[in-house]
C-alpha atoms as a PDB file:
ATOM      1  CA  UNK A   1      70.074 123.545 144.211  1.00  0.00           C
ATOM      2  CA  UNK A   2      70.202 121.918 147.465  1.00  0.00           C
ATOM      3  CA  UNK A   3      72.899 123.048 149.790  1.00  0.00           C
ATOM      4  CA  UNK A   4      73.016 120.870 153.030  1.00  0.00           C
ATOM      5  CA  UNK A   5      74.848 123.895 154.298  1.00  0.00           C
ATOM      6  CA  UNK A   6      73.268 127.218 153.174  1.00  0.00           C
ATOM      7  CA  UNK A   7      75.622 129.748 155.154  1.00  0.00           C
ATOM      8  CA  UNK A   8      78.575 128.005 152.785  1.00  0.00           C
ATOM      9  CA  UNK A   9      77.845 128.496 149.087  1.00  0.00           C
ATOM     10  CA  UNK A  10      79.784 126.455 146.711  1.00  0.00           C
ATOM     11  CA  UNK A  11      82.511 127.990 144.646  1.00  0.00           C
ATOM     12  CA  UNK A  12      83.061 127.454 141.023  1.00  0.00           C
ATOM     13  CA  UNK A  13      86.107 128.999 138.825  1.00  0.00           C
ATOM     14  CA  UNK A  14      84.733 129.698 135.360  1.00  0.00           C
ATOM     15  CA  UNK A  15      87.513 129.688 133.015  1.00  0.00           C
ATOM     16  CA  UNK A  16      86.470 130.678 129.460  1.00  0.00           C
ATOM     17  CA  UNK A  17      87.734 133.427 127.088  1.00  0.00           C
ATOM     18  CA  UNK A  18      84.768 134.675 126.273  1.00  0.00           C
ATOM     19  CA  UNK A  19      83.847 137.677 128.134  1.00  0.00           C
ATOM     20  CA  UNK A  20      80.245 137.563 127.764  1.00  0.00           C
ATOM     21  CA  UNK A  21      80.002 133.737 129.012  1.00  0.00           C
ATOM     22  CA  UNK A  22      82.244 134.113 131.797  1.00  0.00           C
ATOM     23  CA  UNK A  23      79.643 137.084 132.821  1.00  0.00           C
ATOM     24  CA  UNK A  24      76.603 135.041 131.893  1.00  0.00           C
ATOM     25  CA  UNK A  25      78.013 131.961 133.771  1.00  0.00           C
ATOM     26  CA  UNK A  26      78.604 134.528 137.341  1.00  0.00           C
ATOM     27  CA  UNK A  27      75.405 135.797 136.891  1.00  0.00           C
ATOM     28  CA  UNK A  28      73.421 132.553 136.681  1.00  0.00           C
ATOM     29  CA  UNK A  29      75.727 130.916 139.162  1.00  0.00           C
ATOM     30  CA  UNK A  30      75.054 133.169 141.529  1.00  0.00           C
ATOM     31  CA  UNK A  31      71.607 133.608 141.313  1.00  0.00           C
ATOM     32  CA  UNK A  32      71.088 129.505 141.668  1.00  0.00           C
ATOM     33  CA  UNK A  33      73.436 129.997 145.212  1.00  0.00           C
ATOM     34  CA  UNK A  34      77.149 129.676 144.287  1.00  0.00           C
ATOM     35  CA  UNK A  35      79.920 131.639 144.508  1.00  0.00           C
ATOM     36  CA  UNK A  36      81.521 132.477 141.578  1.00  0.00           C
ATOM     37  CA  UNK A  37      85.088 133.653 139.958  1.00  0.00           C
ATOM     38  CA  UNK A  38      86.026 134.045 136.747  1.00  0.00           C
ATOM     39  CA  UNK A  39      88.793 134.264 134.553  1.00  0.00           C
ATOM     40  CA  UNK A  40      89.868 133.920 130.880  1.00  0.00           C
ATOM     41  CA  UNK A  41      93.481 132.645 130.685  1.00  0.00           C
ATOM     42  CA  UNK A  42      94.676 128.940 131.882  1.00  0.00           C
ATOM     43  CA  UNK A  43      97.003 130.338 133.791  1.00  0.00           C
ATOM     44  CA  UNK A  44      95.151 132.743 135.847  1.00  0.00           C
ATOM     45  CA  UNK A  45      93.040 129.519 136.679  1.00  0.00           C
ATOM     46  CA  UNK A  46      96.100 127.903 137.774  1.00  0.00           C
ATOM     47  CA  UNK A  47      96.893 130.980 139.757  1.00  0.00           C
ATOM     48  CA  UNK A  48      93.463 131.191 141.095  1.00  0.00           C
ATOM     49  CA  UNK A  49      93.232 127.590 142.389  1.00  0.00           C
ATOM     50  CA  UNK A  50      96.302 127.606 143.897  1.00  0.00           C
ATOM     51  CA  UNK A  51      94.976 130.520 145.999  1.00  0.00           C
ATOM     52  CA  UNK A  52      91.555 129.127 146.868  1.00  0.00           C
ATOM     53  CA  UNK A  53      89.621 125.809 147.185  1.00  0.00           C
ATOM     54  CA  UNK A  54      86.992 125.817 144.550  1.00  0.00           C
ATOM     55  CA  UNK A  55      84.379 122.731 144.429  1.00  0.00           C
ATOM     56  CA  UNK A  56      84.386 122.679 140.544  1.00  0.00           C
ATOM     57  CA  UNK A  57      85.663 124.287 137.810  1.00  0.00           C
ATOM     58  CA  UNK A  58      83.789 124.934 134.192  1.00  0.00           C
ATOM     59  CA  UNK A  59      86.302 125.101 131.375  1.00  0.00           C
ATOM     60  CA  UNK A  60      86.461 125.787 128.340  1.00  0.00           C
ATOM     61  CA  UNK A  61      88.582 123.799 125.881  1.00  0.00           C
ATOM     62  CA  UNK A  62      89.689 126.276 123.624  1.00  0.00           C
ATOM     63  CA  UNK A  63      91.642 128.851 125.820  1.00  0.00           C
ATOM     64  CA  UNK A  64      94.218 131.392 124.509  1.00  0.00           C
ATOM     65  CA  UNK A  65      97.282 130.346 126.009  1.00  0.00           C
ATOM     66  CA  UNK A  66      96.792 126.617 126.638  1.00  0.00           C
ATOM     67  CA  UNK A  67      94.112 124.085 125.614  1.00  0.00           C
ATOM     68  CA  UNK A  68      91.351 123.420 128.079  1.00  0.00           C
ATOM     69  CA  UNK A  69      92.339 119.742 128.400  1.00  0.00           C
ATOM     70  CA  UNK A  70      96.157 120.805 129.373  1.00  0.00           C
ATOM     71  CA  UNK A  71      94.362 122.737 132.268  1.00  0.00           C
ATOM     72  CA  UNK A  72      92.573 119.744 133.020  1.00  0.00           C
ATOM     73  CA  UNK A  73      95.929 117.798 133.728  1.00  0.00           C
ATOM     74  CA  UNK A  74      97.391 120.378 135.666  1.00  0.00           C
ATOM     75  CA  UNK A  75      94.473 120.821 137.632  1.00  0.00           C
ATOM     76  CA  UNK A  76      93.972 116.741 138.419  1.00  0.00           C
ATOM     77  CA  UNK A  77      97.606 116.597 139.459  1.00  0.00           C
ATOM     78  CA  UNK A  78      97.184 119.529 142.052  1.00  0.00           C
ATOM     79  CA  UNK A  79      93.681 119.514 142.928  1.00  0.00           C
ATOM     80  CA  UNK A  80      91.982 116.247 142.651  1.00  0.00           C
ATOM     81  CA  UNK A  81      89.061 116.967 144.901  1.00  0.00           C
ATOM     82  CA  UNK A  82      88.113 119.832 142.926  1.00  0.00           C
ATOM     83  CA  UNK A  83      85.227 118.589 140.124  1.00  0.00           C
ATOM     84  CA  UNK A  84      86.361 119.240 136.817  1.00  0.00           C
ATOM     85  CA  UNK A  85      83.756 120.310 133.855  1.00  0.00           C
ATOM     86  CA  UNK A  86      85.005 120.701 130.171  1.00  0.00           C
ATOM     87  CA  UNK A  87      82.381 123.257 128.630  1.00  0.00           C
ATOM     88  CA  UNK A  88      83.003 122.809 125.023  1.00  0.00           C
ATOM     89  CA  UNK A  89      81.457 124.910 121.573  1.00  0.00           C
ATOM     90  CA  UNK A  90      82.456 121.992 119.455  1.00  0.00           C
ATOM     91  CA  UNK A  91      81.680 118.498 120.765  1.00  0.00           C
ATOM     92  CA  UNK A  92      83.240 115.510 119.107  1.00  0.00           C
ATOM     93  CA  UNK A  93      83.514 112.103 120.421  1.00  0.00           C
ATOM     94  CA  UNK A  94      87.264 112.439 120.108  1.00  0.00           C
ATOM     95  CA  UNK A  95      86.858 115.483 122.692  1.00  0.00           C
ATOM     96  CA  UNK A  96      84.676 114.241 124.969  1.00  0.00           C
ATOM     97  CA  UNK A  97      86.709 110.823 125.599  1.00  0.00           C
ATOM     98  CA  UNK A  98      89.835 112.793 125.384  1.00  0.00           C
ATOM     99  CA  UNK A  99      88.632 114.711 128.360  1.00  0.00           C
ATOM    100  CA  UNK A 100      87.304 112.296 130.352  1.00  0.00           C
ATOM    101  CA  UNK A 101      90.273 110.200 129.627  1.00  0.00           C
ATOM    102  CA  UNK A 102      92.603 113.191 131.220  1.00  0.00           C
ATOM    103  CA  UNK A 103      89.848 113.185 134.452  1.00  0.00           C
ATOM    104  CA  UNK A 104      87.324 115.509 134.286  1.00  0.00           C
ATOM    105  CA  UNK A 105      84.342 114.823 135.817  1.00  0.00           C
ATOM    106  CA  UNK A 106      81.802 116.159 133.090  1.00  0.00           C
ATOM    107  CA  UNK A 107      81.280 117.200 129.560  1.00  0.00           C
ATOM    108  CA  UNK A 108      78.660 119.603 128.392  1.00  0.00           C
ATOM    109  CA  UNK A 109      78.600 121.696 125.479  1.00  0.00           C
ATOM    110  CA  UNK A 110      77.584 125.301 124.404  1.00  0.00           C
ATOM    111  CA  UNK A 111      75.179 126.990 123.669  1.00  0.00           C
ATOM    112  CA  UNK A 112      74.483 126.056 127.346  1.00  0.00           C
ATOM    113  CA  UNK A 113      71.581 124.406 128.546  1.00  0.00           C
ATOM    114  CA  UNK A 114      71.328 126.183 131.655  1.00  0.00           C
ATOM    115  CA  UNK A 115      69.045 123.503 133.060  1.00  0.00           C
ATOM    116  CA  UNK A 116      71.063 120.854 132.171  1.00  0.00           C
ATOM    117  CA  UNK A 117      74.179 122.727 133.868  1.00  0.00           C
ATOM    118  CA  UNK A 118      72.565 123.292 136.638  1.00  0.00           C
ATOM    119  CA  UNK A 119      71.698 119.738 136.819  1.00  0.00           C
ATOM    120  CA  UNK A 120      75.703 118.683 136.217  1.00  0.00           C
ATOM    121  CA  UNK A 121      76.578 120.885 138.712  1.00  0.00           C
ATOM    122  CA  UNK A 122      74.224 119.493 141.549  1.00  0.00           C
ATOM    123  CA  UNK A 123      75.611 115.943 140.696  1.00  0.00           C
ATOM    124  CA  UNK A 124      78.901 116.837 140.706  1.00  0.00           C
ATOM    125  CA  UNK A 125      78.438 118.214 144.016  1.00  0.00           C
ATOM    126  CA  UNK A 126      76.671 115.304 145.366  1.00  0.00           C
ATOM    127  CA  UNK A 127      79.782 113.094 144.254  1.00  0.00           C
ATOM    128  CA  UNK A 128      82.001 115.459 146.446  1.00  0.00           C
ATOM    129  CA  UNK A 129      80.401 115.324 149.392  1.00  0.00           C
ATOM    130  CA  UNK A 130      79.652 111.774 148.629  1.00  0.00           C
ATOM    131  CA  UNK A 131      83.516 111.035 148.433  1.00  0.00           C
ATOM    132  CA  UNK A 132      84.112 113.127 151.281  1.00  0.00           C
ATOM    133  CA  UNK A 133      81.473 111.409 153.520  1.00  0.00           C
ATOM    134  CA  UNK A 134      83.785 107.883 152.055  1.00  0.00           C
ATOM    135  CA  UNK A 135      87.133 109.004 153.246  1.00  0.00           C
ATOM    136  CA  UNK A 136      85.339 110.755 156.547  1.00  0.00           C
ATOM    137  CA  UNK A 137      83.869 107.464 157.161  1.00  0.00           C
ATOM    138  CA  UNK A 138      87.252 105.414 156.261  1.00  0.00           C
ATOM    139  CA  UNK A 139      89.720 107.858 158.346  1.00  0.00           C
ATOM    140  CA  UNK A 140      87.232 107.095 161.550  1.00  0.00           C
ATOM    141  CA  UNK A 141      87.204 103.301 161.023  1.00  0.00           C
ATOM    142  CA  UNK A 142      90.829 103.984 160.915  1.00  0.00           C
ATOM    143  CA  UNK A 143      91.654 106.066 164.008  1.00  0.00           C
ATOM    144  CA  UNK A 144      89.025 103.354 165.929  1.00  0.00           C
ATOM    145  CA  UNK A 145      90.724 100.493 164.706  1.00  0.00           C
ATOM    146  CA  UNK A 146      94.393 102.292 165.706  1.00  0.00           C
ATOM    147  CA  UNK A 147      92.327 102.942 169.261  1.00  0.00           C
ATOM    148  CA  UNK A 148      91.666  99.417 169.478  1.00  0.00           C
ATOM    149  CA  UNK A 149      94.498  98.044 168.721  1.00  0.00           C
ATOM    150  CA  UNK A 150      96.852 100.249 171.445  1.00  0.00           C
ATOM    151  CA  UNK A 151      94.004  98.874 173.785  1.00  0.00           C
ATOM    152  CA  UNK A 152      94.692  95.191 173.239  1.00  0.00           C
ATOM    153  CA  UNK A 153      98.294  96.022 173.036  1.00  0.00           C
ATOM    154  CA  UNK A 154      98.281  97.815 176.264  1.00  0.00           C
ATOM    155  CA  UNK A 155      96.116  95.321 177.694  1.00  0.00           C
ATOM    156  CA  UNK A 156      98.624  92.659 176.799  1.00  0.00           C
ATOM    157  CA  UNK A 157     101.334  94.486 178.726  1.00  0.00           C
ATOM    158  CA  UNK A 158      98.956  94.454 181.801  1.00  0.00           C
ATOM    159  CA  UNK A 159      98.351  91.176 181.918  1.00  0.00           C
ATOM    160  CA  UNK A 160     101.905  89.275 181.735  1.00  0.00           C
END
């Protein structure tokens, strides 16, 4: 992974029922240079993002309490900078429109290619900081063009 900023490690929320995936998912996370939390209910991921900014957040569509594509709306509608991944053990077209109808950002499906969500990771990631670099880039064109403007303003009122 490349990290423009190495001293600030991404953070993910893993949200999957599954025990042994959330661990896998921490583990391999962290060893490719993100940091990591976990959890295995909907609404602890609702309570967890509302505590912390995470970059992304890998869930699972089949969750105990609410389906993974509920969690996806809630999560748009609160967080929308926050990349959204649906990690899914049975794809279907249906599903994967479905999700990316309610806004997530990716699809990918389990067993996990851990190359491959790696790979999603690092381009979600890229379309952050992308976006980010946009709005930068548009709230400075802004705050000039606001500068400017008092200027010619001001300069009016100087001149009559």
């Amino acid at each position: 992974m490349v990290n423009p900023n190495p001293s600030v490690r991404p953070t993910v929320l893993i949200v999957d029922d599954d025990n042994g995936i959330r661990k896998l998912l921490t583990t391999v996370l962290s060893e490719n240079g993100y940091d990591t939390d976990a959890c295995g209910t909907a609404q602890e991921a609702i309570a967890k993002a509302n505590e912390r900014f995470y970059n992304m957040l890998l869930i699972d569509i089949i969750l105990p309490d609410m389906n993974g594509l509920e969690l996806l709306t809630k999560i748009k509608e609160t967080k929308p900078k926050t990349r959204k991944i649906i990690m899914t053990g049975n794809p279907s077209l249906q599903n994967a429109v479905e999700a990316l109808n309610k806004g997530a950002d990716a699809y990918i499906m389990k067993p996990l290619d851990v190359a491959k969500m790696l790979t999603t990771l690092e381009e979600q990631l890229k379309k952050q900081r992308d976006e980010r670099e946009v709005a930068m880039e548009q709230f400075a064109r802004g705050r000039l063009r606001g500068r400017i403007e008092l200027i010619s303003r001001e300069s009016q009122t100087l001149e009559t």
